[in-house]
Protein backbone atom coordinates (compact mmCIF):
# COMPACT_ATOMS: atom_id res chain seq x y z
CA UNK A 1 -8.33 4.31 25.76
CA UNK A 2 -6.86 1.35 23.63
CA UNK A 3 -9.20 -1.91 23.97
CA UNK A 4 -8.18 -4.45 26.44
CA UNK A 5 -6.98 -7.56 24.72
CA UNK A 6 -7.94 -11.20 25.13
CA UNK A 7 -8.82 -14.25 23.43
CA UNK A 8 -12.76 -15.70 22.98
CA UNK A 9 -13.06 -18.96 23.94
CA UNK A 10 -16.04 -21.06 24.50
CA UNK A 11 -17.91 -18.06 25.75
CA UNK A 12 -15.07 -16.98 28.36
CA UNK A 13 -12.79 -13.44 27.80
CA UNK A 14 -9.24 -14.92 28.78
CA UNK A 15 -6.10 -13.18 29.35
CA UNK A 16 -3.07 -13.48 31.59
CA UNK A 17 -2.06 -16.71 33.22
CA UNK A 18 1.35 -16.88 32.04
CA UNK A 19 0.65 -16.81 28.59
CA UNK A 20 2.94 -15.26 25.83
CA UNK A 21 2.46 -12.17 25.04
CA UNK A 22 2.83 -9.47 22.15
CA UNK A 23 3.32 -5.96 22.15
CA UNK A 24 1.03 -3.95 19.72
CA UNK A 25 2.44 -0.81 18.24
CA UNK A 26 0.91 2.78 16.76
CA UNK A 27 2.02 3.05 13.24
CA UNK A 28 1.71 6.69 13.95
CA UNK A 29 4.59 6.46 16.51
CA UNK A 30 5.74 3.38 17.07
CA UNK A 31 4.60 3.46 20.90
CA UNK A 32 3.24 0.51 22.61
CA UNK A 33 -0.34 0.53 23.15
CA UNK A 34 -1.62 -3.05 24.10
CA UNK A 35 -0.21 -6.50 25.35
CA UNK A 36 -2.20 -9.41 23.28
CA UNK A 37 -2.21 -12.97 24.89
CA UNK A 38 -1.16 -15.69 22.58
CA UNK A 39 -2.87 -18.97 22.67
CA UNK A 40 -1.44 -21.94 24.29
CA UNK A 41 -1.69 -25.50 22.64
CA UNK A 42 -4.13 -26.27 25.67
CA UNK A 43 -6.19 -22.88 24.09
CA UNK A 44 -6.45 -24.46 20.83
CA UNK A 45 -7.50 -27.65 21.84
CA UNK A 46 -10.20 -25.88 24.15
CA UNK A 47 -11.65 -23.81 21.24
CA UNK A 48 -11.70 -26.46 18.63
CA UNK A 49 -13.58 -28.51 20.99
CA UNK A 50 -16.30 -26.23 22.24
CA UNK A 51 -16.72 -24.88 18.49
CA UNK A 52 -17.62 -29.17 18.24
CA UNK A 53 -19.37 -28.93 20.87
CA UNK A 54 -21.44 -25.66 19.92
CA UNK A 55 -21.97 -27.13 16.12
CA UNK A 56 -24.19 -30.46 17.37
CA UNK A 57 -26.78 -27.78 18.43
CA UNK A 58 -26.07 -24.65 16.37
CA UNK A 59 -26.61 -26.57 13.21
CA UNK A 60 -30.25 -27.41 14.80
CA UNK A 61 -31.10 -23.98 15.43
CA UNK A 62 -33.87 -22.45 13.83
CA UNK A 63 -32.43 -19.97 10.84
CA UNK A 64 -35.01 -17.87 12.79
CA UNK A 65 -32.88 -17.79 15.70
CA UNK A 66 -29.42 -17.35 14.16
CA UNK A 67 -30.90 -14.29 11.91
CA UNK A 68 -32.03 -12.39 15.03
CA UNK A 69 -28.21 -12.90 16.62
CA UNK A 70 -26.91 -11.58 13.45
CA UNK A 71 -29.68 -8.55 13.24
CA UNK A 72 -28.15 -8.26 17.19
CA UNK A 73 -24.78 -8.06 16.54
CA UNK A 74 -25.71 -5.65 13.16
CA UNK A 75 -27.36 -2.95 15.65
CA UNK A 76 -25.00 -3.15 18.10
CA UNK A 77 -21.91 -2.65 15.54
CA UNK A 78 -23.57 0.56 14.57
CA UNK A 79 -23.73 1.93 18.18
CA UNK A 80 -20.19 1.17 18.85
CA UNK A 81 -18.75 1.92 15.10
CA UNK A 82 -17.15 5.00 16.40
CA UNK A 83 -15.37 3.69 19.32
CA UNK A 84 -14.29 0.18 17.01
CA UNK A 85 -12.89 2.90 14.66
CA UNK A 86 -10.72 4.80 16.76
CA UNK A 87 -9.08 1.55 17.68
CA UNK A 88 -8.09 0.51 14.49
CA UNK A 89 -7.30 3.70 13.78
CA UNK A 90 -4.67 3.02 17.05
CA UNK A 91 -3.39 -0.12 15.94
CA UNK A 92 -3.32 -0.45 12.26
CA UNK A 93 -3.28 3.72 11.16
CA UNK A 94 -5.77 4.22 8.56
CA UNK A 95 -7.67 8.08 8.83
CA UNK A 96 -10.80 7.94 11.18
CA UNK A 97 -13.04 8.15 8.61
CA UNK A 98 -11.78 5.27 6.97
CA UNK A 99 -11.57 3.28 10.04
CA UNK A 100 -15.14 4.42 11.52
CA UNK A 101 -16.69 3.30 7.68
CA UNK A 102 -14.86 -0.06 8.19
CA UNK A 103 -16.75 -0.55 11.61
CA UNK A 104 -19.83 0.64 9.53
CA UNK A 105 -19.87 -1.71 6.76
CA UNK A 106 -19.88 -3.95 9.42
CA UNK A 107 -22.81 -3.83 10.12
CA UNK A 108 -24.36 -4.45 6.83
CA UNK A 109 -22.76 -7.35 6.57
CA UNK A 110 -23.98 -8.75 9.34
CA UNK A 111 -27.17 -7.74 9.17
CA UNK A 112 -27.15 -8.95 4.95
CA UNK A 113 -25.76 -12.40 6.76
CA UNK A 114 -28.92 -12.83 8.42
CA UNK A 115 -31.52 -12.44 6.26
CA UNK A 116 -29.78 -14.56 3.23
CA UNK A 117 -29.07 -17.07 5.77
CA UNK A 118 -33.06 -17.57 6.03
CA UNK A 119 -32.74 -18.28 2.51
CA UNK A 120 -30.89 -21.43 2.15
CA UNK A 121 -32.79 -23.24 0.15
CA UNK A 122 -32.64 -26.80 -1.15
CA UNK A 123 -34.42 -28.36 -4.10
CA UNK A 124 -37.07 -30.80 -5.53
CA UNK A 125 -35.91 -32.93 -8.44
CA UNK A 126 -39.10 -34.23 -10.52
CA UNK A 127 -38.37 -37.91 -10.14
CA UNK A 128 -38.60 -40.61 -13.14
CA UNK A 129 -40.68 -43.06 -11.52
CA UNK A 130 -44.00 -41.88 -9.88
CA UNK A 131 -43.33 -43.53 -6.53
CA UNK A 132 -39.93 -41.80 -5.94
CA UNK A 133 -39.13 -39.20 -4.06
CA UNK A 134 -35.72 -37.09 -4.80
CA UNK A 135 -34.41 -33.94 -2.75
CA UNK A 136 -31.33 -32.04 -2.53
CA UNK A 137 -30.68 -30.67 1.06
CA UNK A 138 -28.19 -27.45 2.15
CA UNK A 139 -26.32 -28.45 5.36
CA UNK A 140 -23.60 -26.57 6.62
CA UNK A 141 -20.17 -28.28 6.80
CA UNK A 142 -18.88 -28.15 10.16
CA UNK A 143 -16.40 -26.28 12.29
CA UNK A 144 -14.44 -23.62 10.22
CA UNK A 145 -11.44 -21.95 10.63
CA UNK A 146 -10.38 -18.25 9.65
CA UNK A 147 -7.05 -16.38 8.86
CA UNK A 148 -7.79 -12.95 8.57
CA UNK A 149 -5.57 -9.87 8.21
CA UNK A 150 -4.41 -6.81 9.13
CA UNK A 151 -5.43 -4.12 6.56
CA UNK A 152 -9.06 -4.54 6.97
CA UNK A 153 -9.39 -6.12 10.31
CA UNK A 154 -13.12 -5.61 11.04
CA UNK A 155 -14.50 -6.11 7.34
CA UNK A 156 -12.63 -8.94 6.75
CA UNK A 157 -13.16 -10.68 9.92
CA UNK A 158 -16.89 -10.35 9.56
CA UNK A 159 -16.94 -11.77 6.20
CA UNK A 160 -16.23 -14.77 7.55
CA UNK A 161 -17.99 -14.77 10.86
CA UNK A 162 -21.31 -13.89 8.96
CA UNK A 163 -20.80 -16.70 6.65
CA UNK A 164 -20.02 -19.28 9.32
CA UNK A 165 -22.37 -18.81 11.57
CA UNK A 166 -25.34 -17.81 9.13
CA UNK A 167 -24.84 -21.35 7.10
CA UNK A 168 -24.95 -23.02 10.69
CA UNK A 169 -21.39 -23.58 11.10
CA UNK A 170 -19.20 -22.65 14.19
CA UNK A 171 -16.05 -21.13 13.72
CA UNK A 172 -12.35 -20.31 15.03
CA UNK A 173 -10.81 -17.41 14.17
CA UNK A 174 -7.17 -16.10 14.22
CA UNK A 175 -7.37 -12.58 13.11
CA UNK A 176 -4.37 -10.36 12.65
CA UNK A 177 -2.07 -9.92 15.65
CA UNK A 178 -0.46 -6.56 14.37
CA UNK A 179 -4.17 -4.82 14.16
CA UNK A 180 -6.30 -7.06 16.82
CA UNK A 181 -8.63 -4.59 18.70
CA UNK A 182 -11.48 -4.80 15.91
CA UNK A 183 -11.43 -8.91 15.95
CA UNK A 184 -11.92 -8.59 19.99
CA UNK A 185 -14.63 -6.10 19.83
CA UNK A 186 -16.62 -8.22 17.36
CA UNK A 187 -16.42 -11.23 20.13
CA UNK A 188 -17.81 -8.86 22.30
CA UNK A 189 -20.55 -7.99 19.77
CA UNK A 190 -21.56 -11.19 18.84
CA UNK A 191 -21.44 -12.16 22.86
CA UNK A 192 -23.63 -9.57 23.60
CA UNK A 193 -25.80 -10.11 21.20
CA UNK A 194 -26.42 -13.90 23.22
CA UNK A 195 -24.72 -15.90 20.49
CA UNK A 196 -24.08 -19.38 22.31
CA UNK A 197 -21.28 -19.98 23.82
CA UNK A 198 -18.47 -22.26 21.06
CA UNK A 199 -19.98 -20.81 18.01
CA UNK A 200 -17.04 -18.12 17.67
CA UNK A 201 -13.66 -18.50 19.29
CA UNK A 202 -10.93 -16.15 18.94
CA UNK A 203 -7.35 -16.89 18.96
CA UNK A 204 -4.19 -15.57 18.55
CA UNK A 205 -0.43 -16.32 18.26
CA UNK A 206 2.77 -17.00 16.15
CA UNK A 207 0.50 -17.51 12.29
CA UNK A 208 1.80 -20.35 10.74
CA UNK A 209 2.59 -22.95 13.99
CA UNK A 210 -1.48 -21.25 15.08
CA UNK A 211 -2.75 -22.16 11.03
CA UNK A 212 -0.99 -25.37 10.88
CA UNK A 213 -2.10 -26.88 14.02
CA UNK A 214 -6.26 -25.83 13.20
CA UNK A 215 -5.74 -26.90 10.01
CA UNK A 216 -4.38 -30.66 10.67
CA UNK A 217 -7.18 -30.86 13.17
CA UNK A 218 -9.18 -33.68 12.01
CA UNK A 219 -12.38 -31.65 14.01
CA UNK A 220 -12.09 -28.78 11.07
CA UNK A 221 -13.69 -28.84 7.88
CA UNK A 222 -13.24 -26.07 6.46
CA UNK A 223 -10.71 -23.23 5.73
CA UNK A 224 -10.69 -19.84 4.90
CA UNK A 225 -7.62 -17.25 4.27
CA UNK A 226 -7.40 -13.96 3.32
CA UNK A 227 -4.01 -12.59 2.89
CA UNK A 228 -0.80 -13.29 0.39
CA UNK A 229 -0.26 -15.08 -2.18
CA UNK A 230 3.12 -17.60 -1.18
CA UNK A 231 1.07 -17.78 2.22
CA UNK A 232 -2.60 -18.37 0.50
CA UNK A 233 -0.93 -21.53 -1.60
CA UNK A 234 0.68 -23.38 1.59
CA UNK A 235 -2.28 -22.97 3.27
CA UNK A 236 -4.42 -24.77 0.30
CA UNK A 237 -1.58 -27.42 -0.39
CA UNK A 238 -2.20 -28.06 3.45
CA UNK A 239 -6.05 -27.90 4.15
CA UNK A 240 -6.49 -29.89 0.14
CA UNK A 241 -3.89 -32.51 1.79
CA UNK A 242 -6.63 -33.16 4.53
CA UNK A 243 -9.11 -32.53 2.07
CA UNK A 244 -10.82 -29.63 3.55
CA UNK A 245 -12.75 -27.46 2.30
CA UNK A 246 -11.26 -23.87 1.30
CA UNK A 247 -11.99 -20.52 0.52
CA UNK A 248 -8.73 -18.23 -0.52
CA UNK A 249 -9.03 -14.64 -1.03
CA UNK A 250 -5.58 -13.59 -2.24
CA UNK A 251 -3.31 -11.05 -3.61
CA UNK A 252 -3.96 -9.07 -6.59
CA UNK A 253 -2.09 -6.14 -8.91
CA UNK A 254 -4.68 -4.75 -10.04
CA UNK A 255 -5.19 -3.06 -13.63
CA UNK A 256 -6.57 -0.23 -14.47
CA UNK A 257 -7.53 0.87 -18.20
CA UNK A 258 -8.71 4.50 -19.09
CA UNK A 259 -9.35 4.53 -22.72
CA UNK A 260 -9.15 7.65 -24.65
CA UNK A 261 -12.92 8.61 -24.52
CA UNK A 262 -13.28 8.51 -20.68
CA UNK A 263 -14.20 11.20 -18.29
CA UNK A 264 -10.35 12.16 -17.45
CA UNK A 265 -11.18 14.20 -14.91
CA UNK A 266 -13.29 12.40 -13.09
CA UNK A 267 -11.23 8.90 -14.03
CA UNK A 268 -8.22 10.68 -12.29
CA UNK A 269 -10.44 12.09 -9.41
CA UNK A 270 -11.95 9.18 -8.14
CA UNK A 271 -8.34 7.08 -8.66
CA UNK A 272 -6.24 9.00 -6.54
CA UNK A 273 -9.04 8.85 -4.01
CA UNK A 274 -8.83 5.19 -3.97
CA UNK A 275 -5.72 4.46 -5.03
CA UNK A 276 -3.93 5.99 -1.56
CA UNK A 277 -7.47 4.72 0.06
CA UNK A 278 -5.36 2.79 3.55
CA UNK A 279 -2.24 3.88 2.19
CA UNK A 280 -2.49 1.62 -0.48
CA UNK A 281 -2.65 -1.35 1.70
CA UNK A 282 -5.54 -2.56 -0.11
CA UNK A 283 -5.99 -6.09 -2.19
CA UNK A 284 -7.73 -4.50 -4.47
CA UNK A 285 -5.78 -1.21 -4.76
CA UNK A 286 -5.61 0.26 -8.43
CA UNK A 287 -1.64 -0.61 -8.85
CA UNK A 288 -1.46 -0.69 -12.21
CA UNK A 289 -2.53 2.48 -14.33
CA UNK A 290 -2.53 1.93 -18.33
CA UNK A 291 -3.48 5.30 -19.55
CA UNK A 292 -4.62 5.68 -23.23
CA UNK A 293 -1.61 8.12 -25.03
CA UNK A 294 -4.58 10.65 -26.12
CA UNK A 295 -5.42 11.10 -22.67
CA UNK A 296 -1.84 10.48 -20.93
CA UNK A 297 -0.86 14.08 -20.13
CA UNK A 298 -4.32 15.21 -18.97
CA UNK A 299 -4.93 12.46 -16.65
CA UNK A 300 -1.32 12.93 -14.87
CA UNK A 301 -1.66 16.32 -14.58
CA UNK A 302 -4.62 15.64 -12.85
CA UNK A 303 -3.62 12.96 -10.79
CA UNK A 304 -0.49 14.89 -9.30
CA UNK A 305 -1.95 17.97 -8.48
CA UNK A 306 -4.74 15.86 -6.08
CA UNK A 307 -1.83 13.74 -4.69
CA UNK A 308 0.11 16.83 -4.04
CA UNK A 309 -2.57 18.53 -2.25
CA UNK A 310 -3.43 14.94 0.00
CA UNK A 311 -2.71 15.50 3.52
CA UNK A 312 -0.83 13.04 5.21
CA UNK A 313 -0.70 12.64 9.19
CA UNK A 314 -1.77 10.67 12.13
CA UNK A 315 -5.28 8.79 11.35
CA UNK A 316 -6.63 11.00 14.52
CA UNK A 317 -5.94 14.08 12.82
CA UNK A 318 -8.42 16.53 11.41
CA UNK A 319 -8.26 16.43 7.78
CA UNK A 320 -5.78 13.46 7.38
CA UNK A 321 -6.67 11.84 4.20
CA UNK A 322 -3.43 9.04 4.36
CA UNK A 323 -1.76 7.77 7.38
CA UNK A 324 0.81 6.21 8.29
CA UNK A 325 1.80 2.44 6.46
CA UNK A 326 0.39 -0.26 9.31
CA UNK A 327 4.00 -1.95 9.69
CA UNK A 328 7.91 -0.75 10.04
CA UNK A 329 8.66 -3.82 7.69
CA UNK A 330 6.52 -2.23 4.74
CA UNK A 331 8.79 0.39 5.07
CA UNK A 332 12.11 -0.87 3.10
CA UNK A 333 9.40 -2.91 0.68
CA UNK A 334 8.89 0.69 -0.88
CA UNK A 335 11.84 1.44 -0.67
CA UNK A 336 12.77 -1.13 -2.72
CA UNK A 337 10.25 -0.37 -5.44
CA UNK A 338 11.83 2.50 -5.84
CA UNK A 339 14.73 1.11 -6.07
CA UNK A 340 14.27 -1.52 -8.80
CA UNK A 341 12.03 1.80 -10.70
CA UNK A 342 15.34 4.10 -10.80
CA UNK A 343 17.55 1.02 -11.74
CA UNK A 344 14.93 0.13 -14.68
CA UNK A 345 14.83 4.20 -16.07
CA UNK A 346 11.64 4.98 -14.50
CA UNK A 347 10.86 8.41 -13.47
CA UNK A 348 9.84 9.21 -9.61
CA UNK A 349 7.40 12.03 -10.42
CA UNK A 350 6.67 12.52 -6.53
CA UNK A 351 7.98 11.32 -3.06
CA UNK A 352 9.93 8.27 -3.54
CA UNK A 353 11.02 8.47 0.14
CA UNK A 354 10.24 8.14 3.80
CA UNK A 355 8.10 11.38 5.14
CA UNK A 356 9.60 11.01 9.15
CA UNK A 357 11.53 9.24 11.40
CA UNK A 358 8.79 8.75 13.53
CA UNK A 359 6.60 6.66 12.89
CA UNK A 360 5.69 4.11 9.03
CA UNK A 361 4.57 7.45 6.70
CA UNK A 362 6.08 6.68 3.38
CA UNK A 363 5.32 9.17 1.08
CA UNK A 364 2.71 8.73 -1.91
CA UNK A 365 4.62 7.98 -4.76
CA UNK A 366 4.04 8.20 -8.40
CA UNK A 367 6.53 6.77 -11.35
CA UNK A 368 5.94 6.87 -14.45
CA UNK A 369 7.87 5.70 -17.83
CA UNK A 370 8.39 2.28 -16.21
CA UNK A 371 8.51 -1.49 -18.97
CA UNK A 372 6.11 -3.68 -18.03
CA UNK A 373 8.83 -6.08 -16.75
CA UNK A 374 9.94 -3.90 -13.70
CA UNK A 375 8.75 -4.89 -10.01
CA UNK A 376 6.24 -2.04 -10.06
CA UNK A 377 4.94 -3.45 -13.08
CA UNK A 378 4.68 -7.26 -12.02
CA UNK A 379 4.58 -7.52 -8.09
CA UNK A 380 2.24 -5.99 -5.81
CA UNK A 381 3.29 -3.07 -4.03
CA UNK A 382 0.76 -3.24 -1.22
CA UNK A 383 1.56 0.49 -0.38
CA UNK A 384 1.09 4.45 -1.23
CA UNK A 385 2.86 3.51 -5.05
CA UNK A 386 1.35 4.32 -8.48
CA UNK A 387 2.76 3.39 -11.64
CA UNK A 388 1.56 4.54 -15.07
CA UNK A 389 1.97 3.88 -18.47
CA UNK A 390 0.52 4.45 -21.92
CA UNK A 391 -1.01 2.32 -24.15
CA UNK A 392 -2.21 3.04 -27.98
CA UNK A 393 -4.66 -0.22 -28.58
CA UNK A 394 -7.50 -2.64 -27.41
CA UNK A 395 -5.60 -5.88 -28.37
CA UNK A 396 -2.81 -4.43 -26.83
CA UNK A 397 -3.94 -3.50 -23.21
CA UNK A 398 -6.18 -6.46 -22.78
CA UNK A 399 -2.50 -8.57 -23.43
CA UNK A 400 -0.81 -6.67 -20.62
CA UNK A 401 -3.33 -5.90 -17.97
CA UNK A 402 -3.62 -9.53 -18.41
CA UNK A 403 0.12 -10.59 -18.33
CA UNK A 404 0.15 -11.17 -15.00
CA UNK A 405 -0.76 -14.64 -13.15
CA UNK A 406 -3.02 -12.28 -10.76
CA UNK A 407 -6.78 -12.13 -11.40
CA UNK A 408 -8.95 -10.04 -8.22
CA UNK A 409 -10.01 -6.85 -8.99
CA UNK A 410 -9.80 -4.29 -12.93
CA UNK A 411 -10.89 -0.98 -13.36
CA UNK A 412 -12.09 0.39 -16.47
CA UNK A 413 -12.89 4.21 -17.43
CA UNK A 414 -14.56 4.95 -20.33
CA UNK A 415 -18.14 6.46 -22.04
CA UNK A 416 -18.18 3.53 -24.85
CA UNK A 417 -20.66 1.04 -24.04
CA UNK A 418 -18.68 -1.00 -27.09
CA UNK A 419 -15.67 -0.77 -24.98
CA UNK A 420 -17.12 -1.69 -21.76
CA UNK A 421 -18.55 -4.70 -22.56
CA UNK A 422 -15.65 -5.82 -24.98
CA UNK A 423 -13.30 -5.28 -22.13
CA UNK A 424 -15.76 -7.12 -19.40
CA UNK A 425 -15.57 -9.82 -21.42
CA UNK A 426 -11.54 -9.96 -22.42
CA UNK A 427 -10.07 -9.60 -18.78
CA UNK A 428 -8.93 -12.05 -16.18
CA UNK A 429 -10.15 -10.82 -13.20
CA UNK A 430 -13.01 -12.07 -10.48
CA UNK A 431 -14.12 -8.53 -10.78
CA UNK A 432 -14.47 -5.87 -12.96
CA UNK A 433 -15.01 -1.95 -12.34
CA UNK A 434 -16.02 0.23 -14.97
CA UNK A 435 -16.67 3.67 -14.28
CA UNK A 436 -16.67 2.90 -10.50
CA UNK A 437 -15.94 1.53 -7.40
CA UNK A 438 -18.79 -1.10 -6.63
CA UNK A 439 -17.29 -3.92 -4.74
CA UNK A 440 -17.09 -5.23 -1.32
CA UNK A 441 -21.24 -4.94 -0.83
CA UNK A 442 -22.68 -7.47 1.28
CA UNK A 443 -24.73 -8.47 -1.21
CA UNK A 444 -22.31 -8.91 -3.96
CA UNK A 445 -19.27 -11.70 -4.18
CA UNK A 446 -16.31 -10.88 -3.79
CA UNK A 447 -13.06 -13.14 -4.95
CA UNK A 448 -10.02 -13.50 -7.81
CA UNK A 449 -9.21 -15.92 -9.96
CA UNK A 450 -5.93 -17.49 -11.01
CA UNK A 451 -3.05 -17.16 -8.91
CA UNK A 452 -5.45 -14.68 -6.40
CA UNK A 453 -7.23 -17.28 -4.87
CA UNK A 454 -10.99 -19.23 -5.27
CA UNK A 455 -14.61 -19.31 -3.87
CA UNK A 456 -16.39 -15.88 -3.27
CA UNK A 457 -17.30 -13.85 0.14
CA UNK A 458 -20.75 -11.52 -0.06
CA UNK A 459 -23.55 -12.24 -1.98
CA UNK A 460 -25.62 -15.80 -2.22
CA UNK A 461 -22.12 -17.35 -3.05
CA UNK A 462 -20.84 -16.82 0.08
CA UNK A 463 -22.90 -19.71 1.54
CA UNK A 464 -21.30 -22.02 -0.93
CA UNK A 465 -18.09 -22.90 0.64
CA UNK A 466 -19.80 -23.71 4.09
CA UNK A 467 -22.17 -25.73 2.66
CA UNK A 468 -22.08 -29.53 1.92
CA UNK A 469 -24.84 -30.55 -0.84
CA UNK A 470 -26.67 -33.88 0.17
CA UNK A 471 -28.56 -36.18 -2.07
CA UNK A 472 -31.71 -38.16 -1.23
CA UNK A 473 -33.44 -40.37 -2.97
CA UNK A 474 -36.72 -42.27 -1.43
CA UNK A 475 -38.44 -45.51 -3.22
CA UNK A 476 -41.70 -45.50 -1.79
């Protein structure tokens, strides 16, 4: 069965009343599958108040205390990863094993949250006179809120719950109403695992009247988006208006370089993997693919004969390795690259089209002979779409993977340690990949640059943005 839906407020499960609601859908089918409640004005106001309320003693807690919650909520994600996954699996369509992972990683985040959050450390500064005493204190910021979305709903969401309440903070969250199950079974986790009531609230409802209301709320301090770009920038230009604090995680289009003396088997292996990883619906999806002419034909080859043999189906289905795209509306958006890719003399070397009536399965789509000024080429396609094109020179990839005003995520294949670190060094992105996939860790930051956003989430920098640094200085 589907999770029952509700909003988290002050401690309290609340549904029904006469409150708005939405219908959720199965990308699979497009049935209807759960009713979520929409918060009311009167909602808002109640959460942003007991997340005040919550912070005058949650701040005060011993980082003792808040780790064992965390290590709480950590073992309890882990004994109900399976049943989390099947629900997103429901609402937003990625394969079960994708979905049941998600609910996995989880738990190392939260479980990474509580031990670093032990480890927020201030500083001693040798003073210059011998009767002076000079520290630097940690203290977190305040009440925080989230916007978090729909292609990852469980990783995301405890990104920024982990942060939040590890630094001290409280926090209200609006995660994504299209995929919502795996935001309401991590208030059950964390409520269950005897977090006070006010630290987390969960809301819901119409996203920009829901993020424009939190934000202007003069009891919020801090903000933190993941999603778009356009959406990412008003949300800055509003929370920097208040002067709030902000952490953006935004979109990318990100490059990928495989230089003549790579692995070419492997390269194209482990890319098709993760390039129709959640049907593409990934912000740090491979979506651009600069292939080295040497190589070009090899690595195609390659890469079609793996896509070709991908099995696409319903999430719940044995041996389903892409499902279906999480909403209808993504549906013309690929249609459209494919569009703009026959208009501009590209070649659609497989699918290009729709796979059913029933239900959001686009099929995965490769296109190749493309200039770099097409929409493939410059705009995100946030879907089951791979471009690829060659490239002959150093100088001359570094100037086009960089082109873009997107900086999140590169990948790099090759067996030169002189190219790896040359390239490392020469492109614009938060984070770089070479020979792997190593991001997203708990224990390692994850965030753009440029036009794809600011401020880190995982690792020790992930404290940084809930923070505020205090000065004191003592004349004995």
């Amino acid at each position: 069965m589907y999770d029952d839906l509700c909003l988290y407020i002050d401690g309290e499960f609340i549904k029904g009343g006469g409150r708005r609601e939405q219908d959720v859908l199965n990308p699979a089918d497009g049935s209807v599958i759960g009713k979520l409640p929409h918060a009311s004005r009167d909602d808002l106001d109640r959460a942003l108040t007991a997340a005040q309320r919550a912070f005058e003693s949650w701040r005060k807690t011993s980082p003792l205390e808040r780790s064992k919650i965390l290590r709480r909520a950590g073992e309890l994600l882990r004994e109900r990863a399976a049943a989390i996954g099947r629900n997103i699996v429901l609402d937003q369509g990625k394969p079960l094993a994708e979905a049941t992972a998600e609910a996995m990683s989880c738990a190392e985040h939260a479980e990474w949250h509580a031990e670093e959050g032990r480890r927020i450390y201030g500083r001693v500064i040798p003073p210059r006179q011998p009767n002076v005493r000079q520290l630097v204190l940690r203290e977190p910021i305040g009440v925080c809120v989230a916007f978090t979305p729909w292609n990852f709903p469980a990783s995301q969401a405890i990104r920024k719950i982990g942060a939040a309440l590890g630094s001290g903070c409280t926090l209200v969250l609006k995660g994504p109403e299209d995929s919502p199950s795996a935001v309401v079974a991590l208030a059950r986790v964390f409520h269950d695992a005897g977090l006070p009531a006010g630290c987390l609230n969960i809301v819901w409802g119409v996203p920009h009247e829901v993020s424009d209301y939190l934000i202007r709320s003069p009891i919020v301090r801090k903000v933190s988006f993941t999603g778009s770009v356009p959406v990412g920038k008003q949300l800055a230009a509003l929370a920097a208006q208040h002067m709030k604090r902000s952490t953006m995680e935004l979109g990318g289009h990100s490059p990928v370089i495989v230089f003549d003396d790579a692995e070419v088997e492997r390269a194209a292996d482990l890319l098709q993997a993760f390039k129709f990883r959640n049907a593409g619906q990934v912000c740090v999806s491979p979506t651009r693919f600069y292939l080295h002419e040497k190589i070009y034909d090899r690595f195609m080859a390659r890469f079609l004969d793996k896509t070709r043999a991908m099995k696409v189906g319903s999430g719940l289905e044995e041996g389903t390795r892409m499902g279906p795209l999480a909403n209808t509306r993504r549906l013309p958006a690929m249609q459209s690259f494919v569009e703009d890719a026959n208009a501009r003399g590209g070649r659609i070397e497989l699918g290009g089209e729709r796979l059913s009536d029933k239900g959001n399965f686009f099929a995965p789509t490769i296109v190749t002979e493309l200039p770099d000024d097409s929409l493939l080429m410059t705009a995100e396609p946030f879907g089951p779409i791979a471009p690829f094109v060659r490239f002959k020179e150093f100088d001359e990839v570094v100037r086009r993977a960089n082109s873009l005003p997107f900086g999140l995520a590169s990948y790099v294949f090759t067996t030169s340690t002189k190219n790896a670190t040359a390239i490392s060094n020469a492109l614009e992105a938060g984070m770089v990949n070479i020979n792997h996939f190593g991001m997203a860790l708990a224990e390692t930051p994850f965030g753009g640059i440029k036009d794809s956003g600011w401020g880190s989430e995982g690792g020790v920098e992930t404290f940084d943005g809930y923070l505020n640094t205090k000065f004191v200085t003592q004349l004995d």
